[in-house]
Structures are given as structure tokens and as C-alpha cells.
C-alpha atoms as a PDB file:
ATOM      1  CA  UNK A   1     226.861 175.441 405.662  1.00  0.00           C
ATOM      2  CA  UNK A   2     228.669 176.046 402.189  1.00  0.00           C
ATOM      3  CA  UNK A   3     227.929 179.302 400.712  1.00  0.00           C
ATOM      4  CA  UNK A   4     226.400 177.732 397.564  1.00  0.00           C
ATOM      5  CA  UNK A   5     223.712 176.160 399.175  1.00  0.00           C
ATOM      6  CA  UNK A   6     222.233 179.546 400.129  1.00  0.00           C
ATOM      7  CA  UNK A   7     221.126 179.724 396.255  1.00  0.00           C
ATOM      8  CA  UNK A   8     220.175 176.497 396.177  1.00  0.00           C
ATOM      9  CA  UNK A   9     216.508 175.830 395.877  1.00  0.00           C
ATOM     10  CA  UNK A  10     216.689 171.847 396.356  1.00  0.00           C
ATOM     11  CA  UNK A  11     218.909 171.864 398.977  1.00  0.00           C
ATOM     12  CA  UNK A  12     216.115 173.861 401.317  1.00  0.00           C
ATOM     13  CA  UNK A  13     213.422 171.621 399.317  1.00  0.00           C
ATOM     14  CA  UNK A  14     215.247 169.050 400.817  1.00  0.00           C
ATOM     15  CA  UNK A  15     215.400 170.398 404.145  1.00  0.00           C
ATOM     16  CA  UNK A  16     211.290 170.679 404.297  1.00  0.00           C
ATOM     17  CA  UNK A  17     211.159 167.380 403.009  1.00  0.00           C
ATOM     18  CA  UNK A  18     212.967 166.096 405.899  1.00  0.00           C
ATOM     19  CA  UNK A  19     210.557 168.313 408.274  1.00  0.00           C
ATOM     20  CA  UNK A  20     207.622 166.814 407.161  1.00  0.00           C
ATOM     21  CA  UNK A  21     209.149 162.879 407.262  1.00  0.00           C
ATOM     22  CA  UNK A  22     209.974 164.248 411.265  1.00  0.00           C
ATOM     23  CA  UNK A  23     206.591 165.663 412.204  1.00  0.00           C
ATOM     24  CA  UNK A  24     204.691 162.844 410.249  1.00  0.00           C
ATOM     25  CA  UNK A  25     206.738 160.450 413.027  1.00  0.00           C
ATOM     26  CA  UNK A  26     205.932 163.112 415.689  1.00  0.00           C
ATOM     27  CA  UNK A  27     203.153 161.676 418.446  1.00  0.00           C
ATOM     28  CA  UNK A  28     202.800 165.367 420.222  1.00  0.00           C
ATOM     29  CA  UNK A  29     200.654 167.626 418.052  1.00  0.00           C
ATOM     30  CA  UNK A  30     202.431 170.665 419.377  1.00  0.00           C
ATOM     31  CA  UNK A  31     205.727 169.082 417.782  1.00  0.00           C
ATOM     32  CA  UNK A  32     204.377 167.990 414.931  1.00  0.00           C
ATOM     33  CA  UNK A  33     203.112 171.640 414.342  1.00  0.00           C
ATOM     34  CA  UNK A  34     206.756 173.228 415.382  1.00  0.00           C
ATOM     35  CA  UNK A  35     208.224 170.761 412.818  1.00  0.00           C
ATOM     36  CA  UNK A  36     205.617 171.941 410.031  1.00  0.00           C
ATOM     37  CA  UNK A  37     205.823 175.355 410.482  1.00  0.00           C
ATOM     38  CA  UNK A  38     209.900 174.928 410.356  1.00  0.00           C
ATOM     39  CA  UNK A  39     209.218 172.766 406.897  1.00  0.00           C
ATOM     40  CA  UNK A  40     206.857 175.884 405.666  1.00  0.00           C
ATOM     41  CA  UNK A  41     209.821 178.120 406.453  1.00  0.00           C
ATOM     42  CA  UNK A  42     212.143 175.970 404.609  1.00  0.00           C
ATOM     43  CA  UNK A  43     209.287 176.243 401.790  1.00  0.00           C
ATOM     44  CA  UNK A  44     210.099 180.532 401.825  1.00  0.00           C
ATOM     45  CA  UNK A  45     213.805 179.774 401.715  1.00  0.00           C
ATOM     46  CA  UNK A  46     213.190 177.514 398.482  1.00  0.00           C
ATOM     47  CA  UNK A  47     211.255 180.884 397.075  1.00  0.00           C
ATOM     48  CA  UNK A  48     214.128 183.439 397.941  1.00  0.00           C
ATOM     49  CA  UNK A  49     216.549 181.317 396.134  1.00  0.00           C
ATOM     50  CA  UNK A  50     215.140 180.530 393.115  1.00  0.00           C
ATOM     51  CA  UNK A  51     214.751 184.672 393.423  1.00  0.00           C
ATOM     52  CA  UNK A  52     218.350 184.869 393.326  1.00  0.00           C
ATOM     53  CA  UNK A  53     219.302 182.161 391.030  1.00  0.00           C
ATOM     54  CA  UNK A  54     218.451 183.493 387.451  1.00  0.00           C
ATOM     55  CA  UNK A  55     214.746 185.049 388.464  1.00  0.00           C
ATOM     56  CA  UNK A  56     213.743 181.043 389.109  1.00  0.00           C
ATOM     57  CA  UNK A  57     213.658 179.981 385.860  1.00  0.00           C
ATOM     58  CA  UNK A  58     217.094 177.512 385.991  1.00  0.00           C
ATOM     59  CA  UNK A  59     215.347 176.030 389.348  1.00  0.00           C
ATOM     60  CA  UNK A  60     211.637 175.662 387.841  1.00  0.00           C
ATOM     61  CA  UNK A  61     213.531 173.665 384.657  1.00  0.00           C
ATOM     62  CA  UNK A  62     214.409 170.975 387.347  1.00  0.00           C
ATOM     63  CA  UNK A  63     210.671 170.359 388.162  1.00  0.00           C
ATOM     64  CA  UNK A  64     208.273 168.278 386.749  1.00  0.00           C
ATOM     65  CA  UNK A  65     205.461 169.875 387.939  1.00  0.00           C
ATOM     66  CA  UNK A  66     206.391 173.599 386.613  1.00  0.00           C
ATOM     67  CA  UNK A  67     205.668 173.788 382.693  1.00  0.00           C
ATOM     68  CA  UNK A  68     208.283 174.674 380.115  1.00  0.00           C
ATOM     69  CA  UNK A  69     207.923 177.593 378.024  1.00  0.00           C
END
């Protein structure tokens, strides 16, 4: 994995994304719980990089759903 992804908030937004298309597809509820719980640790991955990357405020710009100051 490239170093700049680390800091990248949609990258791991995508990554949970994905997670969640996988478990909604999953028939076992035990795997459909392992893939949501790895989609909700993607979720605190998306959180520690908009840390890093300016305090969050150059990844919350990107969203619709954050409001702009």
C-alpha cells in the first residue's frame, strides 16, 4: 500500500464501503458481522487520518454532509 494512502481519509472510506457491499451479499450472519465490524474499523482509520491531515478540516471540505464554516 502507497504511503499516501495512510493519510487518506477516502481511500479507507472506500475500503468500508466495500465491507458493507460484501457483508450485505453475505448469507452467514457470523460473516456478515466479521465483514461489518472490519467496515467499522475501516470507519476509525477514516477518523485517524483526517487527524493527521490538517486537524480534518481539508477532508470534511470534501463532504457534503459536513457544513462549511
Amino acid at each position: 500500500m502507497p504511503a499516501s494512502h495512510i493519510n487518506d481519509p477516502d481511500h479507507w472510506r472506500q475500503r468500508a464501503a466495500e465491507m458493507r457491499a460484501l457483508a450485505n451479499d453475505m448469507k452467514e450472519s457470523s460473516a456478515r458481522e466479521t465483514m461489518l465490524r472490519i467496515a467499522a474499523d475501516y470507519d476509525k482509520l477514516v477518523a485517524r487520518a483526517m487527524l493527521r491531515t490538517d486537524g480534518g478540516k481539508k477532508a470534511d471540505a470534501k463532504r457534503p454532509d459536513v457544513p462549511q464554516s
